[in-house]
C-alpha atoms as a PDB file:
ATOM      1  CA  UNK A   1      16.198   2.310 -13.932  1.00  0.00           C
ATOM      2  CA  UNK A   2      17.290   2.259 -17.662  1.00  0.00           C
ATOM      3  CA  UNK A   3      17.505   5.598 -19.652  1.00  0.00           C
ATOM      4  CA  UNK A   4      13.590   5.770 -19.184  1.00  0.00           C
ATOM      5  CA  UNK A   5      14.019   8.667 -16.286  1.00  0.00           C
ATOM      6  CA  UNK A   6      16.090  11.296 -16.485  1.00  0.00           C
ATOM      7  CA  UNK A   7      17.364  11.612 -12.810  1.00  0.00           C
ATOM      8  CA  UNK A   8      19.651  14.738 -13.425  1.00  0.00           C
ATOM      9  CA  UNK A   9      16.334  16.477 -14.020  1.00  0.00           C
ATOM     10  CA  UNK A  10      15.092  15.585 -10.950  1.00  0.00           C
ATOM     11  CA  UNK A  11      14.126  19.377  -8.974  1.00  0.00           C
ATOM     12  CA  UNK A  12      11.752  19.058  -5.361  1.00  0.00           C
ATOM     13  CA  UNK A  13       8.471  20.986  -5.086  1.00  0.00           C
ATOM     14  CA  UNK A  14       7.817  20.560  -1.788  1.00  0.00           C
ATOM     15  CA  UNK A  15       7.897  18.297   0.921  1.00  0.00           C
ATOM     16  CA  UNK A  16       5.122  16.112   1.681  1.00  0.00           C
ATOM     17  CA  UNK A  17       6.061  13.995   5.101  1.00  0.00           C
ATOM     18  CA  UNK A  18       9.108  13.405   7.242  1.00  0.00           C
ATOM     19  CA  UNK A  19       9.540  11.043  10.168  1.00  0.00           C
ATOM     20  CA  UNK A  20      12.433  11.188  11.687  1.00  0.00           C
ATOM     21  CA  UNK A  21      11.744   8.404  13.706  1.00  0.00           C
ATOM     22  CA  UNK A  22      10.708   5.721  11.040  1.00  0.00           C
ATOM     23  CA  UNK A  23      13.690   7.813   9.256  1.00  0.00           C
ATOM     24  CA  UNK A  24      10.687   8.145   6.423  1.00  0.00           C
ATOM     25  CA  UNK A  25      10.576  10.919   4.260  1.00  0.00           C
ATOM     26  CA  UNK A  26       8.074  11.657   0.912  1.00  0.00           C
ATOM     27  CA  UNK A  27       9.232  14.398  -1.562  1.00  0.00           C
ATOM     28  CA  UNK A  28       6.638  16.712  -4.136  1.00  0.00           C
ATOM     29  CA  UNK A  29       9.137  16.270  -7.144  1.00  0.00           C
ATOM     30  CA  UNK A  30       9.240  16.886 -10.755  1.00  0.00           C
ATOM     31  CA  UNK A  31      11.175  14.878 -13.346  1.00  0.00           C
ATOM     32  CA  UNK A  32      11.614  14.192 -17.160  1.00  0.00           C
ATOM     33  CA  UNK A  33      11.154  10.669 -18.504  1.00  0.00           C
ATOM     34  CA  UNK A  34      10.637   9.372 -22.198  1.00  0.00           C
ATOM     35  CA  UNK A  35       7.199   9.253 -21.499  1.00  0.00           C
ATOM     36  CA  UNK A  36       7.363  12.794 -19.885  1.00  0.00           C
ATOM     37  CA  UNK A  37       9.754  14.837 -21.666  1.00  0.00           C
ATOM     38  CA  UNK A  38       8.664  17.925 -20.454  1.00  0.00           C
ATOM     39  CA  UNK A  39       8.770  16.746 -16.644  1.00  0.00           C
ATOM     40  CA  UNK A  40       5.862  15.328 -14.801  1.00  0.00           C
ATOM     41  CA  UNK A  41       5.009  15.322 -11.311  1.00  0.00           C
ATOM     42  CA  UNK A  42       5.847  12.648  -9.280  1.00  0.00           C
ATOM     43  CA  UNK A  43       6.444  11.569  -5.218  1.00  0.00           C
ATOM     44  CA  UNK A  44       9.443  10.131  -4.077  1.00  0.00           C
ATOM     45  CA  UNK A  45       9.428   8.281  -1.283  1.00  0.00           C
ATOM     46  CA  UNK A  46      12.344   6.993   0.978  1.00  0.00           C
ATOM     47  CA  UNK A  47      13.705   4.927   4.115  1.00  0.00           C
ATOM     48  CA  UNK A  48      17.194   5.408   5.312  1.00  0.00           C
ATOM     49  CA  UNK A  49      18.906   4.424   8.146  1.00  0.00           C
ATOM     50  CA  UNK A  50      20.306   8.278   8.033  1.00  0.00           C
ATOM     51  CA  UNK A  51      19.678  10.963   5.980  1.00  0.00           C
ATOM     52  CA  UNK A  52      19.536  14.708   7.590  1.00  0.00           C
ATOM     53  CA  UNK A  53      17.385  16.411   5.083  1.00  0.00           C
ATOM     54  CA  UNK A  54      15.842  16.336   2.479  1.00  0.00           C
ATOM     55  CA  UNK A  55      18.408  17.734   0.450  1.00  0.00           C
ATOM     56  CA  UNK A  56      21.002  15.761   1.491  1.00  0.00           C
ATOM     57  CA  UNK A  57      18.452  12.697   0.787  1.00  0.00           C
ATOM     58  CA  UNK A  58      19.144  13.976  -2.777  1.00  0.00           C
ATOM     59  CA  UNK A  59      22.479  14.389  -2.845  1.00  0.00           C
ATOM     60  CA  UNK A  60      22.544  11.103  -1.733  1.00  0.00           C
ATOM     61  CA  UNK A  61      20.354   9.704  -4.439  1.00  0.00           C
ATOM     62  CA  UNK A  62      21.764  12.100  -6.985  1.00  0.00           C
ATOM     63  CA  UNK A  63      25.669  10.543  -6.442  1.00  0.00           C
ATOM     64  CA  UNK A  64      24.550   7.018  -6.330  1.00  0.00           C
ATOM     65  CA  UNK A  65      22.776   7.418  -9.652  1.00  0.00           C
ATOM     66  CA  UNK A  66      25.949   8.994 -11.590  1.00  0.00           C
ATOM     67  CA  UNK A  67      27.554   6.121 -10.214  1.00  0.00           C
ATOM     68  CA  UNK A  68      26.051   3.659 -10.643  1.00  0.00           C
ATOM     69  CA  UNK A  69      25.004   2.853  -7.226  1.00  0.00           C
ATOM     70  CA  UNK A  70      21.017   2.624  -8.216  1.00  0.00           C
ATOM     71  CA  UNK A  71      19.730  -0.701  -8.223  1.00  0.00           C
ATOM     72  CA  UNK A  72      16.320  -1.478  -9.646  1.00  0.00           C
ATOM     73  CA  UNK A  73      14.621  -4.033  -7.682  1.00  0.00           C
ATOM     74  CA  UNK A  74      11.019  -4.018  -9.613  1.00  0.00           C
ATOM     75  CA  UNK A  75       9.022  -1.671 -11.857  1.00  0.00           C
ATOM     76  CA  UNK A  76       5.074  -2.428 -12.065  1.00  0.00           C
ATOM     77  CA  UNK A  77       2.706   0.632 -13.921  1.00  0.00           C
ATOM     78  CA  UNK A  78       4.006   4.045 -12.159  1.00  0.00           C
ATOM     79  CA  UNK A  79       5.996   2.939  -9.041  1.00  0.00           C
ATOM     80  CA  UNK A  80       9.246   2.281  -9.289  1.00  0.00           C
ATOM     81  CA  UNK A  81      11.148   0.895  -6.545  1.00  0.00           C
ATOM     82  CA  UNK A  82      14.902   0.362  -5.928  1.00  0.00           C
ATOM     83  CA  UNK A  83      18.127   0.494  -3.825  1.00  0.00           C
ATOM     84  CA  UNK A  84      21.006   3.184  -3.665  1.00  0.00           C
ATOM     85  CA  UNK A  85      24.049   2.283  -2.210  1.00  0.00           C
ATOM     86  CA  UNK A  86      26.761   4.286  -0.262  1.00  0.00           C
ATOM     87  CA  UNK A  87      29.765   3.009   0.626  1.00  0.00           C
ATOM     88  CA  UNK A  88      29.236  -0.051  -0.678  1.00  0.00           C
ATOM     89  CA  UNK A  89      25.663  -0.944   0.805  1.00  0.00           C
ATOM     90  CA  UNK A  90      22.499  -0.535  -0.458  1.00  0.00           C
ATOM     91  CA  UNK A  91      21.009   1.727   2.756  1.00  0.00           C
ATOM     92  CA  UNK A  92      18.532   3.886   0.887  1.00  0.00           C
ATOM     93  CA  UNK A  93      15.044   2.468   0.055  1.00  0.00           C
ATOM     94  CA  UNK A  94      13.354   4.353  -2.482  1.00  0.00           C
ATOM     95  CA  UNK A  95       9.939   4.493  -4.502  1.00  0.00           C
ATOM     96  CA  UNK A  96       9.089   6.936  -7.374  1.00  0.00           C
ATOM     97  CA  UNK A  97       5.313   7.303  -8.614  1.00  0.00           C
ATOM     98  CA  UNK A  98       5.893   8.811 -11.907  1.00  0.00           C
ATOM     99  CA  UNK A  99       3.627  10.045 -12.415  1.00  0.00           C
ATOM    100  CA  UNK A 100       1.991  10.992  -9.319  1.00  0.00           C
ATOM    101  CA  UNK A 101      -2.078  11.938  -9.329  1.00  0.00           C
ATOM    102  CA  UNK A 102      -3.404  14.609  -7.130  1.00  0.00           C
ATOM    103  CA  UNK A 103      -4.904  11.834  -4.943  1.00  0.00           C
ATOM    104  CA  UNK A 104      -1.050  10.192  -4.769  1.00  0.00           C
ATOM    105  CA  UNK A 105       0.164  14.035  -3.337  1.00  0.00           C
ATOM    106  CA  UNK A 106      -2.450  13.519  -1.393  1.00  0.00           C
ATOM    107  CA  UNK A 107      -1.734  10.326   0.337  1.00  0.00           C
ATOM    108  CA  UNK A 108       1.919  11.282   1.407  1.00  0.00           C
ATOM    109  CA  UNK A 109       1.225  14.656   2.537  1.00  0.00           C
ATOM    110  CA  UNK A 110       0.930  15.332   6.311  1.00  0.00           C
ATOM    111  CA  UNK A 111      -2.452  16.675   6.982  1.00  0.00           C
ATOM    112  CA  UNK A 112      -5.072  17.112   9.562  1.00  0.00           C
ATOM    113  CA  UNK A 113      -7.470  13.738  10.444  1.00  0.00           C
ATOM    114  CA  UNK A 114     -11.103  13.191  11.616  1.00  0.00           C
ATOM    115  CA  UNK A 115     -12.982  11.057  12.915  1.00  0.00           C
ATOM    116  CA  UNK A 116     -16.067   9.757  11.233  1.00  0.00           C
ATOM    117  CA  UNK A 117     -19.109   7.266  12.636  1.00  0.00           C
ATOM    118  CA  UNK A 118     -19.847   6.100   8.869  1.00  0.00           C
ATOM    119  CA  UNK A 119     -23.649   4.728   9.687  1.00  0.00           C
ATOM    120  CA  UNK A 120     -24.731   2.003   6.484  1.00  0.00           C
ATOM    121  CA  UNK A 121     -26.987   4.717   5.300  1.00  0.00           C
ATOM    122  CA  UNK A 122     -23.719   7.130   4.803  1.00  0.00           C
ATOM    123  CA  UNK A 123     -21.968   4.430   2.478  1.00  0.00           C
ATOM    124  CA  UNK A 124     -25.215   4.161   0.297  1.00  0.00           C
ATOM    125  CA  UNK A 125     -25.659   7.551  -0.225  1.00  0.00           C
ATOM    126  CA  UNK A 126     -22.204   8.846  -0.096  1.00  0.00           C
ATOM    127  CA  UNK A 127     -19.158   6.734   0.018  1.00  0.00           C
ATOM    128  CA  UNK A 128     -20.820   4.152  -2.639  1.00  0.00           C
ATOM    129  CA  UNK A 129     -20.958   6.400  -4.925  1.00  0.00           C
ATOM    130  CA  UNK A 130     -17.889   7.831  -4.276  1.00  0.00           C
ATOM    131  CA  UNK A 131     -16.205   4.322  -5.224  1.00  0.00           C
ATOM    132  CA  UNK A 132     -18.059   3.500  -7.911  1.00  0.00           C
ATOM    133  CA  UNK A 133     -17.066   6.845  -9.535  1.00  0.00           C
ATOM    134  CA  UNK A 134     -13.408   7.077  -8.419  1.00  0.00           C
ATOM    135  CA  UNK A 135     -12.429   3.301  -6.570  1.00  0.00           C
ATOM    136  CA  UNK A 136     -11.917   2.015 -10.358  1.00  0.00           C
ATOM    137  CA  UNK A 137      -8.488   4.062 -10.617  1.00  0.00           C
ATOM    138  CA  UNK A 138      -4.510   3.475  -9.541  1.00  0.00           C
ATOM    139  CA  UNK A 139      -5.743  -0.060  -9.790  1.00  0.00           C
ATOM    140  CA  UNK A 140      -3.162  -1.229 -13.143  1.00  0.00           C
ATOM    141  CA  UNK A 141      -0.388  -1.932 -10.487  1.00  0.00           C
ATOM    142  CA  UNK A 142      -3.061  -4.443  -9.072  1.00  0.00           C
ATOM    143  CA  UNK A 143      -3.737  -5.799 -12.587  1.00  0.00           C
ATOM    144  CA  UNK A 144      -0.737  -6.285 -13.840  1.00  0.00           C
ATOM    145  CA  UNK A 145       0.047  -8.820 -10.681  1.00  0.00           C
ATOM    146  CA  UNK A 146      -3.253 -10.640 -10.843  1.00  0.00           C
ATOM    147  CA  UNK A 147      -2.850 -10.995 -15.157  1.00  0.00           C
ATOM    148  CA  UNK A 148       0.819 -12.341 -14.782  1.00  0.00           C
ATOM    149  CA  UNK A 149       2.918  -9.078 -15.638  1.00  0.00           C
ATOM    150  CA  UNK A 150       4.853  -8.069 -13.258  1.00  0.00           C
ATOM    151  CA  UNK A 151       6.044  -8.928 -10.247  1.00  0.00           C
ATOM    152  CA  UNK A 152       5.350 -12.632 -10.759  1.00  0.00           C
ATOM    153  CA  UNK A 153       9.358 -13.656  -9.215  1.00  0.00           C
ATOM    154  CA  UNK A 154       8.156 -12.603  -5.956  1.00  0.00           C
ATOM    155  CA  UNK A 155       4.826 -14.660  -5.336  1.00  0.00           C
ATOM    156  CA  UNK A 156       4.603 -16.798  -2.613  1.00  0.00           C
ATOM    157  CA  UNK A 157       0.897 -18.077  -3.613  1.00  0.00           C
ATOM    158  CA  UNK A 158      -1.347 -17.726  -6.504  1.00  0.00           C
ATOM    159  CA  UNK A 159      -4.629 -19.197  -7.087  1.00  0.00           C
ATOM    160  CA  UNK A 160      -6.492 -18.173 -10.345  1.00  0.00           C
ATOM    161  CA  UNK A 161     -10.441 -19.838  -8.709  1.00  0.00           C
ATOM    162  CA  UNK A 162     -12.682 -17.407 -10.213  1.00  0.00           C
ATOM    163  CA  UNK A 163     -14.355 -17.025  -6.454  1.00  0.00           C
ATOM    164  CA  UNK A 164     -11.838 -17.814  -4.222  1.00  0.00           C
ATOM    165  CA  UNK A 165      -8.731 -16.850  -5.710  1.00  0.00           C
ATOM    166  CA  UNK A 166      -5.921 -14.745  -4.327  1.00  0.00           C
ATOM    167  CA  UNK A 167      -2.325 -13.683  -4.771  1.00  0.00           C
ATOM    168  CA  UNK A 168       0.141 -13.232  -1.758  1.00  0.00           C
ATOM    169  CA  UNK A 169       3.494 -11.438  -2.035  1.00  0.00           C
ATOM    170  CA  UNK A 170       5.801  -9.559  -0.209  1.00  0.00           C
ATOM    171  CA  UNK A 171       4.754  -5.875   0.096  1.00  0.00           C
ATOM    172  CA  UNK A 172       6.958  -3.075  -1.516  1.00  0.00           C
ATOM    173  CA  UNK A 173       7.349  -1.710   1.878  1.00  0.00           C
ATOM    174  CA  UNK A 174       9.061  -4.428   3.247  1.00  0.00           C
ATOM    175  CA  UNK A 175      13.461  -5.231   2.699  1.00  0.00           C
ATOM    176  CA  UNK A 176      12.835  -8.929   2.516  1.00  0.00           C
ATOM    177  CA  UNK A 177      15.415  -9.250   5.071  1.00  0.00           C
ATOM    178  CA  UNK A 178      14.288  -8.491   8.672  1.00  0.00           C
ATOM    179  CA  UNK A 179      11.771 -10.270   9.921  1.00  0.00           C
ATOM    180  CA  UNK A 180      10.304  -7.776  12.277  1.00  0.00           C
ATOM    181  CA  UNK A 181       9.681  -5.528   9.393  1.00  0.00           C
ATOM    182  CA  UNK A 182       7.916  -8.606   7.896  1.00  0.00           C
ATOM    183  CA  UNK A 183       5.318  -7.297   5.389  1.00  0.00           C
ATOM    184  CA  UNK A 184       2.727  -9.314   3.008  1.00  0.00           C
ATOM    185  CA  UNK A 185       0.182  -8.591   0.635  1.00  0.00           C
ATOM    186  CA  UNK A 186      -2.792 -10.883  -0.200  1.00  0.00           C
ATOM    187  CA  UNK A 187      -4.806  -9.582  -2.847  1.00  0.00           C
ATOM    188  CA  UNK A 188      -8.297 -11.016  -3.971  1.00  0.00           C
ATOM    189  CA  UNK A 189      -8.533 -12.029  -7.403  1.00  0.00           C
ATOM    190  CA  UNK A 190     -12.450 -10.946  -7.971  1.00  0.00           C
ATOM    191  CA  UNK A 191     -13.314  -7.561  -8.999  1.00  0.00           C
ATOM    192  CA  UNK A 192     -16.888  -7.464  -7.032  1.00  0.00           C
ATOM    193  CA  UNK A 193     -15.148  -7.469  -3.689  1.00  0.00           C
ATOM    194  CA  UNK A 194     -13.838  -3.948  -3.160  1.00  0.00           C
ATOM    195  CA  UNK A 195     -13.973  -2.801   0.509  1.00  0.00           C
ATOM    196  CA  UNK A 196     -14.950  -4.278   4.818  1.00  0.00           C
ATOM    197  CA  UNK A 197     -18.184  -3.207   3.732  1.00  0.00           C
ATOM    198  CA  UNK A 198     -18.839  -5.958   0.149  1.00  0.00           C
ATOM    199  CA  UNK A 199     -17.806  -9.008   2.856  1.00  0.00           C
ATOM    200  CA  UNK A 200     -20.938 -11.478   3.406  1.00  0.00           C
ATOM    201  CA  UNK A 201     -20.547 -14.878   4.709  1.00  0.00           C
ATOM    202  CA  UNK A 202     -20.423 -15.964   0.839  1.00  0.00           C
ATOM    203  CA  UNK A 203     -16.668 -14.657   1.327  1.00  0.00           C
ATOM    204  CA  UNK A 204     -16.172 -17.037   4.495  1.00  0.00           C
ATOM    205  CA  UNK A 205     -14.336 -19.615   2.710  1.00  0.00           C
ATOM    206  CA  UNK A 206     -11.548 -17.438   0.627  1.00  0.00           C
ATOM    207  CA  UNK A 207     -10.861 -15.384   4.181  1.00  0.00           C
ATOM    208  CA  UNK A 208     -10.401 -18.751   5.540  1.00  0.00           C
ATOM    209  CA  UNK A 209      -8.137 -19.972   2.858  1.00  0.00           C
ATOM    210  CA  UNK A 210      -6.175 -16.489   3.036  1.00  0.00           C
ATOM    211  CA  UNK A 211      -5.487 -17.328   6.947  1.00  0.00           C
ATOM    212  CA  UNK A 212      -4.144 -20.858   5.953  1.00  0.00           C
ATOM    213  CA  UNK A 213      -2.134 -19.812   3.437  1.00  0.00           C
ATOM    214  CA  UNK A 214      -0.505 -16.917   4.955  1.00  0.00           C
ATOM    215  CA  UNK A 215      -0.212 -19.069   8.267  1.00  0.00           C
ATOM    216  CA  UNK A 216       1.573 -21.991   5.793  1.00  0.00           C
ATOM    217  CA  UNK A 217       3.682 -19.533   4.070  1.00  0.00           C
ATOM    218  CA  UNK A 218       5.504 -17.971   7.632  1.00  0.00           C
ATOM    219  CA  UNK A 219       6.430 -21.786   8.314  1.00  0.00           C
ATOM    220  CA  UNK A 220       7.271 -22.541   4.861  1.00  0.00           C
ATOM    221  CA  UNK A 221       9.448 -19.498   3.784  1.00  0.00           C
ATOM    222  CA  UNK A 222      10.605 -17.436   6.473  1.00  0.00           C
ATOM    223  CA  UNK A 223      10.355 -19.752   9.531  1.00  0.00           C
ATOM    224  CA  UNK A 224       7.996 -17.499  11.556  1.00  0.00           C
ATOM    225  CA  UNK A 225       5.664 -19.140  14.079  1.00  0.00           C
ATOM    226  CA  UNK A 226       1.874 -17.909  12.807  1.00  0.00           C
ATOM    227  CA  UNK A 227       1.162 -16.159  16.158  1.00  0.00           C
ATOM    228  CA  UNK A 228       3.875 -13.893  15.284  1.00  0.00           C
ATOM    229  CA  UNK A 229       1.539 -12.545  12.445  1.00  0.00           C
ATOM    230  CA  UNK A 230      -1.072  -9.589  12.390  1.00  0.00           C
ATOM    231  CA  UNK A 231      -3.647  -9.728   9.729  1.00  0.00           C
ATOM    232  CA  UNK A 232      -6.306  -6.764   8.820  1.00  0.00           C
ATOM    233  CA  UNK A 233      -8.113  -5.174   6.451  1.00  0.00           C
ATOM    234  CA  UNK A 234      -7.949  -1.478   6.296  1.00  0.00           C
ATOM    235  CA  UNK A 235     -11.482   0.912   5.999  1.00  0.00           C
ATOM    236  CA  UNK A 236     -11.016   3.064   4.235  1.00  0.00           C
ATOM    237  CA  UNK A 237      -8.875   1.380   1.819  1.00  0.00           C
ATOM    238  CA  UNK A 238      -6.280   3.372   0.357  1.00  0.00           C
ATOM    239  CA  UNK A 239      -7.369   1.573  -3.049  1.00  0.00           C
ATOM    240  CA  UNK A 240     -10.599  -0.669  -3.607  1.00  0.00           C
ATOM    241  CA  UNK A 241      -9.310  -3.872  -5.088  1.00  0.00           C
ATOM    242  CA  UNK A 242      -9.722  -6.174  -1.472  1.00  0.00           C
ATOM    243  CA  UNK A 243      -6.842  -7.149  -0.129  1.00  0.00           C
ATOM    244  CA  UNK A 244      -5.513  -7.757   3.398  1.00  0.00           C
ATOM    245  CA  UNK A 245      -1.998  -6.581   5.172  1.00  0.00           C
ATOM    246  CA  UNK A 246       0.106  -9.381   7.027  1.00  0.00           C
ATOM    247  CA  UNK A 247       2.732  -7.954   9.060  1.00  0.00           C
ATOM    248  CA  UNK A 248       4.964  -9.149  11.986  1.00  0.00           C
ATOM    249  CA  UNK A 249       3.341  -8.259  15.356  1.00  0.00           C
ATOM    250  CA  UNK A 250       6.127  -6.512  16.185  1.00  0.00           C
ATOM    251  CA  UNK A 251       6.152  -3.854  13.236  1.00  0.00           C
ATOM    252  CA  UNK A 252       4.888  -0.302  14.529  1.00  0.00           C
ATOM    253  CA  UNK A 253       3.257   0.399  10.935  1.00  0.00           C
ATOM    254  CA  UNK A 254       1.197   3.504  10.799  1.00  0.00           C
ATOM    255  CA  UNK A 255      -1.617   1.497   9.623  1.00  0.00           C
ATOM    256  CA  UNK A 256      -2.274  -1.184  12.601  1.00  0.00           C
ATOM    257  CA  UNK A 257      -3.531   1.797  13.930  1.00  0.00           C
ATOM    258  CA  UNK A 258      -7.427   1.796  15.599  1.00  0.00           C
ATOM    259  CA  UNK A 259      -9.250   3.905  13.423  1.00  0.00           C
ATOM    260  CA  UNK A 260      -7.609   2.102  10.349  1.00  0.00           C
ATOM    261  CA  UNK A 261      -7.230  -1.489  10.891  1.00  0.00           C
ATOM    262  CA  UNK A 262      -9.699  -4.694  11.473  1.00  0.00           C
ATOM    263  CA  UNK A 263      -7.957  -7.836  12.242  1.00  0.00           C
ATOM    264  CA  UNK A 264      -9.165 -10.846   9.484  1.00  0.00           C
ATOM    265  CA  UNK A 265      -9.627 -12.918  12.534  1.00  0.00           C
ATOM    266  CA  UNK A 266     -12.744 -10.446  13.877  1.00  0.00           C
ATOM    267  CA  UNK A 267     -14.206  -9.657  10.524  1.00  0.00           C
ATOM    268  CA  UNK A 268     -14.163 -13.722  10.029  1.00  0.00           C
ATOM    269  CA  UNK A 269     -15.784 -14.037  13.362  1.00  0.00           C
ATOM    270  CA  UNK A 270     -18.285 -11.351  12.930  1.00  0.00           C
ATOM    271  CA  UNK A 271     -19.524 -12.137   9.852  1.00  0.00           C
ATOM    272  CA  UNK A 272     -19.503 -16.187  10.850  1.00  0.00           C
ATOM    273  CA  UNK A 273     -21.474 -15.529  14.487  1.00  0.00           C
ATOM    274  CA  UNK A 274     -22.929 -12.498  14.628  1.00  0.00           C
ATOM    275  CA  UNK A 275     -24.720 -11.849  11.379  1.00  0.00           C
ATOM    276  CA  UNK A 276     -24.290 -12.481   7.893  1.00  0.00           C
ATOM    277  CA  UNK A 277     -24.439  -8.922   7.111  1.00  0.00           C
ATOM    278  CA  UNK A 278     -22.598  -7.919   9.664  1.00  0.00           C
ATOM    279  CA  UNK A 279     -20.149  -5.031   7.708  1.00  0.00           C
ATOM    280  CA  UNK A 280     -23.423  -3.595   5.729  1.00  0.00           C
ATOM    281  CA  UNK A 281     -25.501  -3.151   9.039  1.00  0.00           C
ATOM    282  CA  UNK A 282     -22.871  -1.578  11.206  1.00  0.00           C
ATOM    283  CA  UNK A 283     -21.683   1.874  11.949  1.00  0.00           C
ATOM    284  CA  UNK A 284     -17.835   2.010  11.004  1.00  0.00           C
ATOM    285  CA  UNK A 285     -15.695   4.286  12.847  1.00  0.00           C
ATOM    286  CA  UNK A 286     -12.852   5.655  10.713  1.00  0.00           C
ATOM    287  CA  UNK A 287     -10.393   8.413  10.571  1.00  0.00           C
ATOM    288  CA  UNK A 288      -9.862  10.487   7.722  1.00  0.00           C
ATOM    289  CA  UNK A 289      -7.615  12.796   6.515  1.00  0.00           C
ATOM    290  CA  UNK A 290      -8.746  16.373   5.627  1.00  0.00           C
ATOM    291  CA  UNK A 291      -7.456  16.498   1.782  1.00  0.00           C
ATOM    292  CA  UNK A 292      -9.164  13.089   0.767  1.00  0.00           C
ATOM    293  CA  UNK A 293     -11.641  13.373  -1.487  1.00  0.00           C
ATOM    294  CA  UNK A 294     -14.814  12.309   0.475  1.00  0.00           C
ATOM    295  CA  UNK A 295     -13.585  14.327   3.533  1.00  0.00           C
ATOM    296  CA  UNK A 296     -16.302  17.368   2.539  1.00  0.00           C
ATOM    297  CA  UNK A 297     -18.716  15.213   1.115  1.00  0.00           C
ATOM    298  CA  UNK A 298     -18.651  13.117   4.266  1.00  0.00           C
ATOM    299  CA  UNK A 299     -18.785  17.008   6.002  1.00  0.00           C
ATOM    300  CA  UNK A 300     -22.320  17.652   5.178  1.00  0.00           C
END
């Protein structure tokens, strides 16, 4: 990490979310940084084949940084992502947003969900708003990948076409080493296209070209037969910059979830035979978690 972040500072708030299973855990913290000398707060965010609690999780981290055990593997805006090693292996997967909004804590704290039946006359009058008030921020990550940067050593596509350009890279959530875990980002290079609901047919052709690509690229880099891919968009986003998720169809991410997920494959054949308009005339079904901001607003 450089002498940016002061790690001995490092003291947890709270915890946010543990999973035991996924061996997944997301820590409230507070730290000091040269931007932040007074501390700022911030979520951490780690995998682990083994950690016990959360304060061992630190102890961990904490030993591996005073000895040099803490590798960076890429810094883009206010995540931070790299490696600590024990024993001689990098086992530890961490990410630090520093610093971390209110709609970060949010995120990656464990909270009630709801349903909702979004009807096209609830996004005009309340979600659209919403996004054009809030769905503009946590987006410089996005930026800085689509302007050249950061993160440009791990592209596996980039096409700068004002309408039908895209970027596709490996997502931060994914080791780069198992290929059940497999995890890809594409990300749209237009600004105009934020969410399910902005797709038309006009969009047919760069959802096509994301599907060949992606397809091209398992072959190409990692070997992996295209049927062994899932594609979908997420509604609600968790940021409005459109992009699609690509993982392996064996990965039990949180997100393939119903309720969360639309494969690229329906949306394309949606829009393409049922109606042009298909995403602004239709009800969306959608859960929701209680501390996001539209929750109440969505309430009334």
């Amino acid at each position: 990490m450089g002498p940016d972040v002061y790690w001995d500072s490092l003291t947890v708030e709270r915890t946010l979310n543990v999973d035991w299973h996924t061996k997944y855990i997301a820590l409230l913290v507070n730290i000091q940084s040269d931007a932040h000398p007074d501390g700022a707060r911030s979520v951490l965010l780690a995998t682990r084949q083994g950690f016990d609690t959360a304060q061992h999780l630190l102890n961990l981290f904490r030993s591996a940084s005073t000895q040099r055990e803490l590798t960076l593997l890429d810094h883009n805006d206010i995540y931070y992502r790299f490696l600590v090693g024990t024993d001689g292996a990098a086992d530890c997967k961490l990410t630090l947003i520093h610093p971390a909004t209110p709609a970060h804590i949010a995120k990656y704290t464990r909270q009630d969900r709801m349903i909702v039946a979004e009807t096209p006359v609830m996004y005009r009058s309340i979600v659209l708003p919403w996004i054009d008030a809030h769905g503009s921020s946590r987006l410089k990550w996005i930026e800085n990948i689509l302007n050249g940067t950061s993160e440009q050593d791990r592209l596996l596509h980039r096409s700068d076409d004002p309408t039908n350009g895209f970027v596709l890279l490996p997502d931060c959530k994914w080791d780069q080493t198992s290929l059940t875990s497999l995890y890809l980002l594409a990300i749209l290079s237009r600004r105009d296209v934020r969410s399910l609901r902005d797709l038309t047919a006009e969009h047919l052709p760069v959802l096509k070209e994301i599907r060949r690509v992606v397809y091209q690229a398992a072959l190409d880099s990692y070997k992996l037969d295209p049927r062994k891919l899932r594609m979908y968009v997420h509604y609600l986003p968790t940021y409005y910059y459109f992009h699609v998720h690509i993982v392996h169809v064996d990965l039990e991410a949180p997100g393939c979830a119903v309720g969360a997920a639309h494969l690229l494959d329906d949306i394309i054949d949606n829009i393409e035979h049922i109606s042009n308009d298909y995403y602004q005339r239709r009800t969306l079904h959608y859960y929701i978690g209680t501390e996001h901001e539209l929750c109440p607003l969505l309430k009334q």
